[in-house]
PDB file of N, CA and C in Angstrom:
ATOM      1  N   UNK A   1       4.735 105.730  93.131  1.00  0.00           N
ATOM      2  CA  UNK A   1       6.055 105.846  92.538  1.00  0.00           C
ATOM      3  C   UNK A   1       6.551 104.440  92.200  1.00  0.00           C
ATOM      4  N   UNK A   2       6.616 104.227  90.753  1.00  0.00           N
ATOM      5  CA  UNK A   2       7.295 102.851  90.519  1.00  0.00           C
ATOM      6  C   UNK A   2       8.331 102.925  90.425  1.00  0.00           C
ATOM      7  N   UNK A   3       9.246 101.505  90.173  1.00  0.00           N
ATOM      8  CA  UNK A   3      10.667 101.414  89.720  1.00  0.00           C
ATOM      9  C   UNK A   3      11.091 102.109  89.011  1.00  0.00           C
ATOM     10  N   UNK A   4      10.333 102.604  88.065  1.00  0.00           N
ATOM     11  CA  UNK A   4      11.278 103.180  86.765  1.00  0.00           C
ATOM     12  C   UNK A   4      11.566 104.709  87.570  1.00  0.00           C
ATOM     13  N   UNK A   5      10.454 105.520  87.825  1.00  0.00           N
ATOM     14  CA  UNK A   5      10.424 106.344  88.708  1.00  0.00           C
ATOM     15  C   UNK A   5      11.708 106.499  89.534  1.00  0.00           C
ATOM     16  N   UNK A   6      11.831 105.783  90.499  1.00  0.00           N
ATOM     17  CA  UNK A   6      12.840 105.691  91.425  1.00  0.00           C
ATOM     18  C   UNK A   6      13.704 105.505  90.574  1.00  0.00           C
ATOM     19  N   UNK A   7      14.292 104.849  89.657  1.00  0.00           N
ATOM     20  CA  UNK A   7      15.561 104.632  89.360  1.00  0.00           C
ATOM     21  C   UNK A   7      16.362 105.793  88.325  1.00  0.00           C
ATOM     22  N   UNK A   8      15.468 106.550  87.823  1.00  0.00           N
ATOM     23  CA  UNK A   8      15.679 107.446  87.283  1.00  0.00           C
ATOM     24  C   UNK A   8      15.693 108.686  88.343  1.00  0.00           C
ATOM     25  N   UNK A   9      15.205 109.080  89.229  1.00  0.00           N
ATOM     26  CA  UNK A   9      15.504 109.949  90.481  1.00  0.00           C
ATOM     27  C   UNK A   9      16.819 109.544  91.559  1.00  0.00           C
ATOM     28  N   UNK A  10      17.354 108.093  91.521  1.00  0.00           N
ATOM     29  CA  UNK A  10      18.707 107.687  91.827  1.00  0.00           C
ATOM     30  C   UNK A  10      19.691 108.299  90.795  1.00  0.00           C
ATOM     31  N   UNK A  11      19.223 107.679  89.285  1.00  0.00           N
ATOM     32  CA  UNK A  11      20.369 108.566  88.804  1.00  0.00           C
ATOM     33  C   UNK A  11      20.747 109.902  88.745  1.00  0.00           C
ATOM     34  N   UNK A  12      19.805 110.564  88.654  1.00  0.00           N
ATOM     35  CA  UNK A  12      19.457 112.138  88.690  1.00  0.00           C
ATOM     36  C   UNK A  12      20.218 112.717  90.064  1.00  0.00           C
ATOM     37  N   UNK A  13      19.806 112.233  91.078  1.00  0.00           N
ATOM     38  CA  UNK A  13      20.862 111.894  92.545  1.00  0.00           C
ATOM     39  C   UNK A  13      22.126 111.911  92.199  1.00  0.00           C
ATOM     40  N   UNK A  14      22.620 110.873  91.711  1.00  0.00           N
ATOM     41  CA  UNK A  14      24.204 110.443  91.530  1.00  0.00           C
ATOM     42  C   UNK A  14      24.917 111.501  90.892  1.00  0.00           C
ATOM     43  N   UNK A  15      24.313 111.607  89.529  1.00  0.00           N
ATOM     44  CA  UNK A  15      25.017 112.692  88.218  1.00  0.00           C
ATOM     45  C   UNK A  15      25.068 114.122  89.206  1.00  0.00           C
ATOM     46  N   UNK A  16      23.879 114.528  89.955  1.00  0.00           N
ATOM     47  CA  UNK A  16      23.569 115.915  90.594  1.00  0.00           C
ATOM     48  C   UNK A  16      24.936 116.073  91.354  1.00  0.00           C
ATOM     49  N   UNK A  17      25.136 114.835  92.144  1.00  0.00           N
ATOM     50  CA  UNK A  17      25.862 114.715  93.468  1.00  0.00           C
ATOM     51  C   UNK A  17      27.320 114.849  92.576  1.00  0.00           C
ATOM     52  N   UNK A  18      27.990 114.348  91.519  1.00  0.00           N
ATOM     53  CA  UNK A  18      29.009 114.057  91.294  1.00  0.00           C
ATOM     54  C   UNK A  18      29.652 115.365  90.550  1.00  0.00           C
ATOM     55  N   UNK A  19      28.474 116.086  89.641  1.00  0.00           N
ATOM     56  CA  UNK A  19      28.830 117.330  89.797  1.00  0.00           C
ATOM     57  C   UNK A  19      29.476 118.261  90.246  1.00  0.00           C
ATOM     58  N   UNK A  20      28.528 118.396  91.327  1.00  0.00           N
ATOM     59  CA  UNK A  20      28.712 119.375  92.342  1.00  0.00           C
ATOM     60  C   UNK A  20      30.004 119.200  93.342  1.00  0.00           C
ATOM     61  N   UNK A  21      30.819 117.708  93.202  1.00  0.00           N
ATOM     62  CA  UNK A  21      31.939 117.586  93.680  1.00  0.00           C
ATOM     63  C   UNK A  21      32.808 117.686  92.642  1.00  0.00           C
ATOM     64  N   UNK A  22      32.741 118.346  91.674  1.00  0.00           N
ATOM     65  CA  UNK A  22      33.506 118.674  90.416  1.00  0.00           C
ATOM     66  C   UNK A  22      33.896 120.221  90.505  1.00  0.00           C
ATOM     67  N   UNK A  23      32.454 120.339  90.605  1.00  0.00           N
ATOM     68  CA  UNK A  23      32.707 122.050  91.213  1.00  0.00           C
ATOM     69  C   UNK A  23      33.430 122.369  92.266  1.00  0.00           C
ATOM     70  N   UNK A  24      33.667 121.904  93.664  1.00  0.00           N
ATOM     71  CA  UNK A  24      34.047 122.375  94.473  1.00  0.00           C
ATOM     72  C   UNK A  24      35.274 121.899  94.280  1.00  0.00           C
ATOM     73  N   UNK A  25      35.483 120.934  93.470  1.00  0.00           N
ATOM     74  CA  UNK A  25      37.229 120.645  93.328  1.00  0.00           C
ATOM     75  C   UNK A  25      37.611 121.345  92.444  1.00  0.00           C
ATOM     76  N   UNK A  26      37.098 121.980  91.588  1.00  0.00           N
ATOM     77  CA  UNK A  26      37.433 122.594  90.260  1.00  0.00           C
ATOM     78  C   UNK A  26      37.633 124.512  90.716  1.00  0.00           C
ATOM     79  N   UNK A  27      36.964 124.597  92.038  1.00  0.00           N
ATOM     80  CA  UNK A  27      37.012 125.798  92.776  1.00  0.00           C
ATOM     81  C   UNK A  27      37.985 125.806  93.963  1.00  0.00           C
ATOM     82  N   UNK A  28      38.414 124.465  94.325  1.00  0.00           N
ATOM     83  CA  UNK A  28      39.712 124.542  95.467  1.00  0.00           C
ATOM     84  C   UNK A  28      40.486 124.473  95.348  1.00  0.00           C
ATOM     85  N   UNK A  29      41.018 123.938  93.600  1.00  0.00           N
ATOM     86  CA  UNK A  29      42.083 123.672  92.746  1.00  0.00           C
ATOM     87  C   UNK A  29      42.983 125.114  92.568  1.00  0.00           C
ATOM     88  N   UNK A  30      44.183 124.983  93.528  1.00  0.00           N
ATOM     89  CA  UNK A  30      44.837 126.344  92.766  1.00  0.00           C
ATOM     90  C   UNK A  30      45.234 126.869  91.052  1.00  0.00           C
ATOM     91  N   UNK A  31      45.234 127.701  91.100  1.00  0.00           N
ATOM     92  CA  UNK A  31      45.049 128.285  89.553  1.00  0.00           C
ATOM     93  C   UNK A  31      46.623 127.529  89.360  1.00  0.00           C
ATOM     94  N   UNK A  32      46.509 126.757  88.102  1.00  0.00           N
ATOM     95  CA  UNK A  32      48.141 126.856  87.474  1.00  0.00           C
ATOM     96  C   UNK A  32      48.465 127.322  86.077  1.00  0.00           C
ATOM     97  N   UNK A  33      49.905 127.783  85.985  1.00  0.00           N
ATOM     98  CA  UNK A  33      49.906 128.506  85.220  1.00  0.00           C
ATOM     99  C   UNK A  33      49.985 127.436  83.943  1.00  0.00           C
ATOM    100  N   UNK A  34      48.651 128.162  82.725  1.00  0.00           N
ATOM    101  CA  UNK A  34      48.689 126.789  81.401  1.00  0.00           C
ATOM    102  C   UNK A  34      49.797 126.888  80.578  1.00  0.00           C
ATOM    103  N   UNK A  35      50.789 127.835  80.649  1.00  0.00           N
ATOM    104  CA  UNK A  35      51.754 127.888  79.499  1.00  0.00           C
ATOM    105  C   UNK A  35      53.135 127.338  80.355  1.00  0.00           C
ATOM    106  N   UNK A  36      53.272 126.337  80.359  1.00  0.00           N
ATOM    107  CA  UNK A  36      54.849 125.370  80.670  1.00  0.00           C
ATOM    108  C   UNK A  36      55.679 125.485  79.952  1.00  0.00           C
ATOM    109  N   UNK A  37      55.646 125.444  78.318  1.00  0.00           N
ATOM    110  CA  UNK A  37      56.361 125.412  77.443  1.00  0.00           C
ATOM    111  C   UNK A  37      57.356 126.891  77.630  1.00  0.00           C
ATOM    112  N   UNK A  38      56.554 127.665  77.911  1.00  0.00           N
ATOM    113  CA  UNK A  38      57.003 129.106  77.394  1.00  0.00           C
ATOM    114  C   UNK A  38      58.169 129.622  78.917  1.00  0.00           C
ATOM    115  N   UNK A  39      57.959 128.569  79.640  1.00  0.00           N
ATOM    116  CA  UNK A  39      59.061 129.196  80.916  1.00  0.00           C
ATOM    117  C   UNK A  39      59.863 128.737  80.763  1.00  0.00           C
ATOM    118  N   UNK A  40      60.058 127.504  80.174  1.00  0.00           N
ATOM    119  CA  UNK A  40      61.410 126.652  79.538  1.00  0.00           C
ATOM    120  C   UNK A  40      62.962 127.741  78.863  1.00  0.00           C
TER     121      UNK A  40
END
């Protein structure tokens, strides 16, 4: 396994990892309501 190898399986790591904390924030996030204008 060379450098290039590894450094491309770090990024693949990172992007995977940063994801998946997108998801679980994007799933713990209470629903809000998108229309603001219209309760005015």
């Amino acid at each position: 396994m060379n450098i290039w190898m590894f450094l491309f399986v770090l990024v693949g790591v990172a992007f995977t990892t940063s994801q998946l904390f997108r998801l679980v924030d994007l799933i713990e996030r209470p629903a809000r309501p998108r229309r603001r204008t219209a309760q005015r």
